[in-house]
Protein backbone atom coordinates (compact mmCIF):
# COMPACT_ATOMS: atom_id res chain seq x y z
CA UNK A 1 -23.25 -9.76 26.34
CA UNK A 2 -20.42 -11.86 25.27
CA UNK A 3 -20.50 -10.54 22.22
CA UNK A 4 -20.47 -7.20 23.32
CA UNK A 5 -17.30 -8.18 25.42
CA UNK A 6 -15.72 -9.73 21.91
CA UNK A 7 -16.13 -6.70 19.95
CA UNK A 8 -14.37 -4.70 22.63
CA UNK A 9 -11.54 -7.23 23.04
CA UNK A 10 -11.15 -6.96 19.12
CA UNK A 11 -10.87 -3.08 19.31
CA UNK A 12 -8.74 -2.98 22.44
CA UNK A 13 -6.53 -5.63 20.02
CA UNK A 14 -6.16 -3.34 17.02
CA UNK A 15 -5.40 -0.42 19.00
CA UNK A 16 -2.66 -1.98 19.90
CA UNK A 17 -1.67 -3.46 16.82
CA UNK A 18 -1.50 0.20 15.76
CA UNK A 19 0.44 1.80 18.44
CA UNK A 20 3.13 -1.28 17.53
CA UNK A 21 3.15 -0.21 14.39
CA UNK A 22 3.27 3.63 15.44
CA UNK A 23 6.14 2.80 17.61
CA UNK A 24 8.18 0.34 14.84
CA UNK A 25 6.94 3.32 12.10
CA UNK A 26 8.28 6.13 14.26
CA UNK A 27 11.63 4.28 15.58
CA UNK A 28 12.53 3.90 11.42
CA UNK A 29 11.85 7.22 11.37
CA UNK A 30 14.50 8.18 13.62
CA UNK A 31 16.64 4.84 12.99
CA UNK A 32 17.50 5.09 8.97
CA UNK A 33 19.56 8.09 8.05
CA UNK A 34 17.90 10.64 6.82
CA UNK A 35 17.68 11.77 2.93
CA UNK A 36 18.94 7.81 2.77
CA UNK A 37 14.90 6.59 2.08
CA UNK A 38 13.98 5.50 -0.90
CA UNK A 39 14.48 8.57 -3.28
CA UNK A 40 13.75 10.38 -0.12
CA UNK A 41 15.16 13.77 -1.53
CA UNK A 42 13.09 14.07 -4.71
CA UNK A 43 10.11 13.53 -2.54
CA UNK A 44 11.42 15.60 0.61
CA UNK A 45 12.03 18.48 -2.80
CA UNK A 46 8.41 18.10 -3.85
CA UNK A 47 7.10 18.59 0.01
CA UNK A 48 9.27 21.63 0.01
CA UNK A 49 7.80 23.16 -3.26
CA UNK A 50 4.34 22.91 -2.07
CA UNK A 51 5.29 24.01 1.19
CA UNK A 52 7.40 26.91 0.12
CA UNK A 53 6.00 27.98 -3.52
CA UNK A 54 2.61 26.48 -3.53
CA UNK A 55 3.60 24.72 -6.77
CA UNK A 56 4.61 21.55 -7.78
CA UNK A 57 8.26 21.62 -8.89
CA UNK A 58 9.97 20.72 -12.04
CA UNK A 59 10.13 18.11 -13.63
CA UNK A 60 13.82 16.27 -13.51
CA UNK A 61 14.77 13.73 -16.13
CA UNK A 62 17.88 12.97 -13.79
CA UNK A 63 17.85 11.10 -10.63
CA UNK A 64 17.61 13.72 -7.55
CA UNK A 65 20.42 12.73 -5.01
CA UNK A 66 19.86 15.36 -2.68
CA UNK A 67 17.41 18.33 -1.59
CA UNK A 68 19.75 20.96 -3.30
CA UNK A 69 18.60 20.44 -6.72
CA UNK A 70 17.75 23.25 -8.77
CA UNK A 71 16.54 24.06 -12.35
CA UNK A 72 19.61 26.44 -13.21
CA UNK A 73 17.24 28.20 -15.79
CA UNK A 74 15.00 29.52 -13.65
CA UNK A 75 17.88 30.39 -11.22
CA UNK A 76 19.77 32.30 -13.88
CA UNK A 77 16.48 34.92 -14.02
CA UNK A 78 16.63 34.71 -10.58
CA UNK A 79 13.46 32.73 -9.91
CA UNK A 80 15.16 29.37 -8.11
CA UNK A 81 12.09 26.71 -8.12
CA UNK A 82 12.90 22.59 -7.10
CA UNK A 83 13.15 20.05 -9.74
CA UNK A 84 12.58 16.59 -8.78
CA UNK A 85 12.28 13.60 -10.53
CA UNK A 86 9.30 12.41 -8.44
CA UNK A 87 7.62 15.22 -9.81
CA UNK A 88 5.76 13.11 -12.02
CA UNK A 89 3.86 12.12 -9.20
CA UNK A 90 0.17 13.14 -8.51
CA UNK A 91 0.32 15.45 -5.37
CA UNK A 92 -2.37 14.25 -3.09
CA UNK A 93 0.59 12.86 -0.24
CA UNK A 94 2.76 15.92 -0.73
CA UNK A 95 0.08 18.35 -0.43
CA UNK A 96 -0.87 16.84 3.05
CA UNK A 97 2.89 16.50 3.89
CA UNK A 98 3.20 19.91 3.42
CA UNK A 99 1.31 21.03 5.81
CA UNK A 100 3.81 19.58 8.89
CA UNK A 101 6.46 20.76 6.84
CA UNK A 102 5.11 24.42 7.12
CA UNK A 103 4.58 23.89 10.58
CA UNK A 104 8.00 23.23 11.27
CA UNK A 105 9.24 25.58 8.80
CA UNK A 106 7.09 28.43 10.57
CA UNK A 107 8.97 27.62 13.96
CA UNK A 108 12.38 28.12 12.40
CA UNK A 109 13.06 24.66 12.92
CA UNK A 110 16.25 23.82 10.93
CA UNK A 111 15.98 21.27 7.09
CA UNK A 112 16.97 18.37 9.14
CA UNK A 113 14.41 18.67 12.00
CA UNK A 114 11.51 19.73 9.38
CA UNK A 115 12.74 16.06 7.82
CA UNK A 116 12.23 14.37 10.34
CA UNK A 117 8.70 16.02 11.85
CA UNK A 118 7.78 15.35 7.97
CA UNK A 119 8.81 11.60 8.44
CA UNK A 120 6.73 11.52 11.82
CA UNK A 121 2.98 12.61 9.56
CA UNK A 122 4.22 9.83 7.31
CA UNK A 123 4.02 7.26 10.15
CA UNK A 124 0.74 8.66 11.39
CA UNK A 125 -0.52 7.92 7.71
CA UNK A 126 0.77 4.55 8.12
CA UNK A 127 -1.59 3.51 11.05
CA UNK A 128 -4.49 4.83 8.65
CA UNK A 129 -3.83 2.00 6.51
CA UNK A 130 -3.50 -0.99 9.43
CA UNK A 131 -6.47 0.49 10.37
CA UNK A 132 -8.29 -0.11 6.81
CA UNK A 133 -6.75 -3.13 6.31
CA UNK A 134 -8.56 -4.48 9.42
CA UNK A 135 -11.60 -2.85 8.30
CA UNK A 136 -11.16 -4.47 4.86
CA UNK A 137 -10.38 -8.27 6.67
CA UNK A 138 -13.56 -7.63 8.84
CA UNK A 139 -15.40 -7.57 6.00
CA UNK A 140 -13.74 -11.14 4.93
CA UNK A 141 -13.49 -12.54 8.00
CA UNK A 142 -17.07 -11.56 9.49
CA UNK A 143 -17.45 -12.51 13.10
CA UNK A 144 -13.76 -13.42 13.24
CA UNK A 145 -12.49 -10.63 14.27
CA UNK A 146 -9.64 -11.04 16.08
CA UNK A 147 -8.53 -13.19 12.95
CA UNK A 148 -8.93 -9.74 11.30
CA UNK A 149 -6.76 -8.27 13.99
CA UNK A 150 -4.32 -10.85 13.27
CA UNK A 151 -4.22 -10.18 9.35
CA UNK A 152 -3.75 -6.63 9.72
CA UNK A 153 -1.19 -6.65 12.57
CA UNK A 154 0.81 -9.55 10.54
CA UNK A 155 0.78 -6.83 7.58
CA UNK A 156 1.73 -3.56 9.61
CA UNK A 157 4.75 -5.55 11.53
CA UNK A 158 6.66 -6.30 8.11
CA UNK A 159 9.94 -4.65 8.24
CA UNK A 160 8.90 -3.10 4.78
CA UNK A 161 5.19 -1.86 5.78
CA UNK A 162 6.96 -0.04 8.71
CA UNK A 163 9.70 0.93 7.15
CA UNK A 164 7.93 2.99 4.58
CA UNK A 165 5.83 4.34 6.99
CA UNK A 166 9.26 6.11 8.61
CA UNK A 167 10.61 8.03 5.49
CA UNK A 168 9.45 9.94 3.18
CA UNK A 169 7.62 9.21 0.58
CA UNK A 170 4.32 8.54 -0.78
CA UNK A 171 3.47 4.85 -0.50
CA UNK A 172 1.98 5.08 2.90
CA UNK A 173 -0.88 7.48 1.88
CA UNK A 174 -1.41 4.93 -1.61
CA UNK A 175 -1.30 1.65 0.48
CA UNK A 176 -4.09 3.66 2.94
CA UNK A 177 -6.34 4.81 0.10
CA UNK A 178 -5.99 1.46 -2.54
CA UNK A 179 -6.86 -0.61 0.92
CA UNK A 180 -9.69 1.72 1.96
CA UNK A 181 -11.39 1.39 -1.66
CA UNK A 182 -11.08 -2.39 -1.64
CA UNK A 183 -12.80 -2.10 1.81
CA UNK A 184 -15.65 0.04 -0.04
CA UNK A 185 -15.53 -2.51 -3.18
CA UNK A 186 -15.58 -5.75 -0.75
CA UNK A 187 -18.51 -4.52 1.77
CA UNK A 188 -20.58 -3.50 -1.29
CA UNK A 189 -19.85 -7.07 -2.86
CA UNK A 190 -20.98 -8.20 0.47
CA UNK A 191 -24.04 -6.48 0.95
CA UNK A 192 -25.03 -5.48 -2.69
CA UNK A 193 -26.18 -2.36 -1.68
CA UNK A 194 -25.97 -0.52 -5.21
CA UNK A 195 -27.17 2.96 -4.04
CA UNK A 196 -25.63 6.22 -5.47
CA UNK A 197 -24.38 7.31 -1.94
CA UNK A 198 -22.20 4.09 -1.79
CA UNK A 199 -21.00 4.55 -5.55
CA UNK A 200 -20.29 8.36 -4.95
CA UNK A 201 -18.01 7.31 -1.64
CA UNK A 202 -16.83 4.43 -3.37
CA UNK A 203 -15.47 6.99 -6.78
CA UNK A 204 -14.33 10.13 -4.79
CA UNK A 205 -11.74 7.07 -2.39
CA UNK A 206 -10.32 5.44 -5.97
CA UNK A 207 -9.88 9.30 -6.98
CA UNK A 208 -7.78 10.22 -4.19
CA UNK A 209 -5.73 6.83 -4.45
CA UNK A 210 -4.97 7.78 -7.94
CA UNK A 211 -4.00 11.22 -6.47
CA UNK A 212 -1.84 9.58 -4.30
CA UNK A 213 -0.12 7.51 -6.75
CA UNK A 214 -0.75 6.36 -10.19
CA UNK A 215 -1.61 2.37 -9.27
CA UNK A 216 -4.68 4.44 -7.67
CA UNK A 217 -5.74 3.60 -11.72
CA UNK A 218 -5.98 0.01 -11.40
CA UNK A 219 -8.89 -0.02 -9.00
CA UNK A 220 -11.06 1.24 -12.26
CA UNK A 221 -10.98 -1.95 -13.28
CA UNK A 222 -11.15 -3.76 -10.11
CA UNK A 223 -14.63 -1.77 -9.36
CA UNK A 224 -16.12 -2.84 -12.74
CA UNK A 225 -15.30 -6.81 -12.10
CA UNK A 226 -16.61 -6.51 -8.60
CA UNK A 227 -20.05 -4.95 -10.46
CA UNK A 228 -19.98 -8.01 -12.81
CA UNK A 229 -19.80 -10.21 -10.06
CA UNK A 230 -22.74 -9.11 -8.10
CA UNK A 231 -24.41 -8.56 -10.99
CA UNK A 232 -23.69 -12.54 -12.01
CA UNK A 233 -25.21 -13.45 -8.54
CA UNK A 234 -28.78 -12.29 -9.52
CA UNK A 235 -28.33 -14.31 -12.18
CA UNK A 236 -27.78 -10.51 -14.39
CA UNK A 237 -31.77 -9.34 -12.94
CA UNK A 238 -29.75 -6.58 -11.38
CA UNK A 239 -27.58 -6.05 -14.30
CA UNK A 240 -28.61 -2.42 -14.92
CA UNK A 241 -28.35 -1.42 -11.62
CA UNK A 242 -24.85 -2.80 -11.19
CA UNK A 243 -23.97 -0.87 -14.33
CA UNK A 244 -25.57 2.52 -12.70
CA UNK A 245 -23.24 1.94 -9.70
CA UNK A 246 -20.21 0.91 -10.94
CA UNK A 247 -19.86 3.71 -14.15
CA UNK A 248 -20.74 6.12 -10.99
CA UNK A 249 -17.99 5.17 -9.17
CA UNK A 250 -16.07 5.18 -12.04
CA UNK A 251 -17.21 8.71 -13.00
CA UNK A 252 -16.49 10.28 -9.32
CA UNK A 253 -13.06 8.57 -9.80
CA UNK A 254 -12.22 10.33 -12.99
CA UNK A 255 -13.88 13.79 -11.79
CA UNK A 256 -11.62 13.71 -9.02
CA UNK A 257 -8.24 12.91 -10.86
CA UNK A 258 -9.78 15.25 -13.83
CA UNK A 259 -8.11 18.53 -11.84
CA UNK A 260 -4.49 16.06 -11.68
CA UNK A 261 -4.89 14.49 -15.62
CA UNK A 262 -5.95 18.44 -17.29
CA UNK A 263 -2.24 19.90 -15.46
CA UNK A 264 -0.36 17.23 -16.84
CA UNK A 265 -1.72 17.96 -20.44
CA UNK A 266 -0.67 21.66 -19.89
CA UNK A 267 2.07 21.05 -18.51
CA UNK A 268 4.21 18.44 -20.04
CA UNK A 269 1.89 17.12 -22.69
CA UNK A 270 1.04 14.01 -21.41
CA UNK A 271 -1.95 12.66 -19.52
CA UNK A 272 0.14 10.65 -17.25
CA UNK A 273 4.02 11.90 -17.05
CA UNK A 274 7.27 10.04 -16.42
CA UNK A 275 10.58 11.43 -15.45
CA UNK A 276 13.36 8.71 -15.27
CA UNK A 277 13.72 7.04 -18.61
CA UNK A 278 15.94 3.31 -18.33
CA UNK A 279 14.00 1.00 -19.04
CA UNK A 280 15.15 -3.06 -20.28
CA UNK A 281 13.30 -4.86 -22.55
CA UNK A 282 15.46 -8.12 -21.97
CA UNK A 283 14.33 -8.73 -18.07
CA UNK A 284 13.38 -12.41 -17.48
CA UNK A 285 10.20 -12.41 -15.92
CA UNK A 286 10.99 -14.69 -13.28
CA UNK A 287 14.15 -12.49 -12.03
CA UNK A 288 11.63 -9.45 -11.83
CA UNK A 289 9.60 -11.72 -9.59
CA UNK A 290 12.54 -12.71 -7.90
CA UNK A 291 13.55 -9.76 -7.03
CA UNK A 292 9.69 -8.05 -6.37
CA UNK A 293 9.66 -11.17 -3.71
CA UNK A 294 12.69 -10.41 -1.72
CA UNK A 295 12.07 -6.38 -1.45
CA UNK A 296 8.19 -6.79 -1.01
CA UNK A 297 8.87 -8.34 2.82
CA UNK A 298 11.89 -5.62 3.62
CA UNK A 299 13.88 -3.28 2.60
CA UNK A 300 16.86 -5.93 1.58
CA UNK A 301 18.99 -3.41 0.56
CA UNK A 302 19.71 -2.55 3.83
CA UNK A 303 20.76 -5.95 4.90
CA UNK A 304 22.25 -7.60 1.48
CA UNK A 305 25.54 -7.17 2.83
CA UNK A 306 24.37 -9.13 6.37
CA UNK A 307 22.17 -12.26 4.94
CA UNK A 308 22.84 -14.69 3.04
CA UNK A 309 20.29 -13.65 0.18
CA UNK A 310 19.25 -17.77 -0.83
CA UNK A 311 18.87 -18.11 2.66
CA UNK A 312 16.92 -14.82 3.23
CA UNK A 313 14.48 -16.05 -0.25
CA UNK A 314 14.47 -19.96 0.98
CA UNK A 315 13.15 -18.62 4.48
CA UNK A 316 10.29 -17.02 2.83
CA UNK A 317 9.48 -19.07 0.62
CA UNK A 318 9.40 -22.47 3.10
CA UNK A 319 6.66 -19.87 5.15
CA UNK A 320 4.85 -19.19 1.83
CA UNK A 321 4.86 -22.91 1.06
CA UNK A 322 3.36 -23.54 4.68
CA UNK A 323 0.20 -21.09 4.36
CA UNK A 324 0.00 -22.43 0.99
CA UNK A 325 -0.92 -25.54 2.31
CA UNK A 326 -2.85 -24.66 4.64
CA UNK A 327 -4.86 -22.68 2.13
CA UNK A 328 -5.24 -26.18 0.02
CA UNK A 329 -6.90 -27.71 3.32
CA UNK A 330 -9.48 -24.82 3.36
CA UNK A 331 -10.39 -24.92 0.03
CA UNK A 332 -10.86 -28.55 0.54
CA UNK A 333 -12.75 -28.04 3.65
CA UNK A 334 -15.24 -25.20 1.80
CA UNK A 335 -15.91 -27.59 -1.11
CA UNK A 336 -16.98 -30.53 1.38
CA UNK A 337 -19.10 -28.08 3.18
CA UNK A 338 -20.78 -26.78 0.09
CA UNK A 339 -20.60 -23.20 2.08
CA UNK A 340 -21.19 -19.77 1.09
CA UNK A 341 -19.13 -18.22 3.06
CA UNK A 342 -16.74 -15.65 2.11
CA UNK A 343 -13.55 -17.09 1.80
CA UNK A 344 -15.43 -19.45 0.42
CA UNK A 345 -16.10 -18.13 -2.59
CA UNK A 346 -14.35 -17.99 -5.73
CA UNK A 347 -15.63 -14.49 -6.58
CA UNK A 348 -14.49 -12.66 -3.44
CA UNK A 349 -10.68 -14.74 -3.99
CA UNK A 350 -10.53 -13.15 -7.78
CA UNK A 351 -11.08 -9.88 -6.52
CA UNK A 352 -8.59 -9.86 -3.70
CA UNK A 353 -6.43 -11.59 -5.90
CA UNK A 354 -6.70 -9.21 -9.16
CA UNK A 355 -4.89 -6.17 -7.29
CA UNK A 356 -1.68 -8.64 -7.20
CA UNK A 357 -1.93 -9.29 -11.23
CA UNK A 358 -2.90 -5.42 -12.01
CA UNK A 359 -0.03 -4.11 -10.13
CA UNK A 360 2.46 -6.82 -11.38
CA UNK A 361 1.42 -6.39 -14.61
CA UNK A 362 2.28 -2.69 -14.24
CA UNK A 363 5.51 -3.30 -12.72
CA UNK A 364 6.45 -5.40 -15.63
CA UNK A 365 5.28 -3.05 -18.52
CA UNK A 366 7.03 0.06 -16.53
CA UNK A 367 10.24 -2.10 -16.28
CA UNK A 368 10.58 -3.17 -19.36
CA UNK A 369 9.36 0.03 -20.75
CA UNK A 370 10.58 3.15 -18.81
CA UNK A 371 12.54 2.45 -15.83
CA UNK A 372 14.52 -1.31 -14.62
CA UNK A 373 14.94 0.58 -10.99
CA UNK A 374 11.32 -1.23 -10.94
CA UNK A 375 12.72 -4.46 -9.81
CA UNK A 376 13.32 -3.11 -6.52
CA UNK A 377 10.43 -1.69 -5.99
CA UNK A 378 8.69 -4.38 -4.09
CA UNK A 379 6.97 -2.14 -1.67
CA UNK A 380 5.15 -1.24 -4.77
CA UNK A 381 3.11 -4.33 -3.99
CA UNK A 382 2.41 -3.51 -0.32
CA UNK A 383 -1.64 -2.16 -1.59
CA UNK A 384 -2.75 -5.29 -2.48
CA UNK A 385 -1.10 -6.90 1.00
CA UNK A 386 -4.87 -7.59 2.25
CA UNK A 387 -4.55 -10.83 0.43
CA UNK A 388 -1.08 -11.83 2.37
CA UNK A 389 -2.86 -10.94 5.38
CA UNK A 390 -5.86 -13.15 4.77
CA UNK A 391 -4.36 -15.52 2.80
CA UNK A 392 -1.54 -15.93 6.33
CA UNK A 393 -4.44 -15.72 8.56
CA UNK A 394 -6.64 -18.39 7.53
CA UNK A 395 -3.72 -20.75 6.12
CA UNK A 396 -2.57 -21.11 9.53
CA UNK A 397 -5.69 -21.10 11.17
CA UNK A 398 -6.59 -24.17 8.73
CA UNK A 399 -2.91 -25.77 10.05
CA UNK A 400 -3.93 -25.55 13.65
CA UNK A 401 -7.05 -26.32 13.48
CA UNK A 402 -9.08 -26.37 17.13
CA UNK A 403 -6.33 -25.59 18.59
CA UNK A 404 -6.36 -22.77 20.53
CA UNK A 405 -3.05 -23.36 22.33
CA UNK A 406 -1.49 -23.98 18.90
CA UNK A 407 -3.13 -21.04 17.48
CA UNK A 408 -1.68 -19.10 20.28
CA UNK A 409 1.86 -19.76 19.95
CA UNK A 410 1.87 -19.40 16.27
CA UNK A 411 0.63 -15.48 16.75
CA UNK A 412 3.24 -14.86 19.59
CA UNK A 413 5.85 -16.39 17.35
CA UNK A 414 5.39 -15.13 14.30
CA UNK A 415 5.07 -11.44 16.37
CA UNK A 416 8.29 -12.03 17.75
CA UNK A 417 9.83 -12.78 14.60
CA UNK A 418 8.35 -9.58 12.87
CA UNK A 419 9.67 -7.32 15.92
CA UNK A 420 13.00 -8.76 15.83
CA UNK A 421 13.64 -8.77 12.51
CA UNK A 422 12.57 -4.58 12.29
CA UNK A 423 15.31 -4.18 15.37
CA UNK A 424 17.70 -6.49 13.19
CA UNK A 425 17.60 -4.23 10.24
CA UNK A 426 17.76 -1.20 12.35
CA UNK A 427 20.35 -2.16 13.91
CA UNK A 428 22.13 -2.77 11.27
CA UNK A 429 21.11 0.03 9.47
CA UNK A 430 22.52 2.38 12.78
């Protein structure tokens, strides 16, 4: 019976975790100006094209400033079609953004009300992913769930996590899908149920994040390690079936991207197309780390001109340090206990950790290769934030210890920090 009642406490908890984050989401969405998101008009163009034309539009090797862009060509023969530099993206998140857009559209409802109605299906998508990434921490956590709760709500309450859930774009919908498959890839670890229905799901999810955006890729690898490892548990007696499921989840992956990969090759001649073209093969590592760390927690353009930016990295840094340390006195604690547990476990840490490296590793090749705007791009690390979450969650936890009073304050004061620094920025921002 009491755990009954716990279950329902943890569900009445992430429902409201989620409405927060459907009221911060939504209050962006009205708070930042709009066309002013992240190349917010390239995307708001490539809505429109589905929308409107049913196509996806051209693609622009010049930065799109606003929604009026054009290809003049086509204009001159009187067939006016979008160009876009974000049309090099796959079109999973603009397909399903285009249906609120024709919606609105179909009520006469003017380009800057149709923005905004577009920005309010973004926030919606949001909440998908603070739901998976509690799903995904349930599956770390076990019978912890409200520290599950906790990692998810400490995620979704980021300035940047609900910030990109208020304009357009298509990071929301890749942050939902990348966090849903490492749910998929983490509960099969868990259970080592290698059974074609669970390799089929697990394929057709990675498929769609790729649709979604490209970093959807880097899960191929992710799935085969994660079949290595549970292989490696059964000492490799299971060997061939962890092969079976893992090449099947593979092959629903690239069946579903197949339709995306065969356009491109049509198209514009390339498997996997990019529009902007700056890239800088001098960047010091450590500044594009620098400068991934400061953007990842919020959108410090916005405020650069209102912080003190050593202050601002200091801050986060002194909190990183803190759940560092508190991660040290776990992994002491788990190597006393001998324990399987888990966050115990080496295995399940390298495969939370790995999305980190992957998509680091392909923000550094694409900076110093095709485009240097990378280095701002530090919401392009929010799919792999289940390991901030978890790694926040239990760091404290270990800090507190039996504490519940401690344990306590530390969630209403790190919530009240997270809210008022997401009024801050708007505020400065309006």
């Amino acid at each position: 019976m009491k755990l009954r009642y716990s279950v329902r406490q943890a569900r009445f908890a992430i429902a409201g975790v989620i409405s927060l984050y459907l009221v911060i989401a939504a209050a962006w969405a009205f708070t930042e100006r709009l066309k002013y998101g992240p190349d917010e008009p390239a995307h708001f163009i490539y809505v429109r094209s589905i929308g409107s034309h049913l196509r996806i539009p051209i693609l622009s090797h010049k930065e799109t400033p606003h929604a009026e862009a054009w290809d003049h060509e086509k204009v001159a023969r009187n067939q006016p079609l979008s160009a876009s530099h974000e049309a090099h993206q796959p079109p999973l998140y603009y397909a399903i953004a285009a249906v609120p857009y024709v919606i609105a559209s179909s009520l006469n409802a003017d380009t800057d009300t149709t923005w905004r109605v577009v920005r309010l299906a973004n926030v919606l998508i949001g909440s998908i992913w603070i739901y998976f990434l509690y799903r995904l921490l349930r599956e770390l956590f076990g019978r912890r769930r409200f520290a599950a709760v906790a990692g998810a709500g400490f995620v979704g309450m980021l300035p940047m996590s609900a910030y990109i859930g208020g304009v357009v774009n298509n990071d929301a919908l890749a942050c939902a899908l990348f966090t849903a498959a490492m749910w998929l890839i983490v509960k099969t670890f868990r259970q080592e149920r290698l059974n074609a229905g669970s390799a089929l799901t697990l394929g057709l999810v990675c498929g769609l994040a790729a649709l979604a955006k490209s970093q959807g890729f880097l899960l191929i690898p992710i799935v085969l390690l994660a079949a290595l490892f549970i292989s490696r548990r059964s000492n490799y007696e299971n060997l061939a079936s962890a092969v079976t499921w893992a090449f099947g989840a593979v092959g629903m992956a690239v069946l579903v991207m197949s339709p995306w990969f065969i356009r491109n090759m049509i198209v514009v001649d390339s498997v996997i197309p990019q529009s902007l073209h700056n890239p800088n093969p001098l960047v010091p590592i450590w500044f594009l780390t620098d400068q991934l760390f400061k953007y990842f927690w919020t959108p410090f353009w916005l405020i650069s001109d209102l912080v003190d930016e050593q202050v601002y990295a200091k801050a986060l840094e002194l909190f990183c340090a803190v759940v560092f340390l508190g991660l040290v006195l776990h992994f002491v604690k788990c190597r006393k206990r001998k324990t399987e547990e888990m966050l115990c476990r080496a295995d399940v840490w390298v495969l939370m950790v790995m999305p980190v490296v992957l998509i680091y590793v392909f923000l550094l090749r694409h900076t110093l290769l095709v485009d240097v705007g990378a280095l701002q791009q530090g919401r392009l690390m929010l799919p792999s934030a289940g390991l901030l979450g978890m790694s926040v969650v239990l760091g404290l936890d270990q800090l507190t210890a039996k504490n519940r009073l401690a344990k306590t304050v530390v969630v209403i004061v790190i919530g009240a920090v997270l809210i008022a620094a997401n009024v801050m920025i708007m505020r400065a921002v309006s």
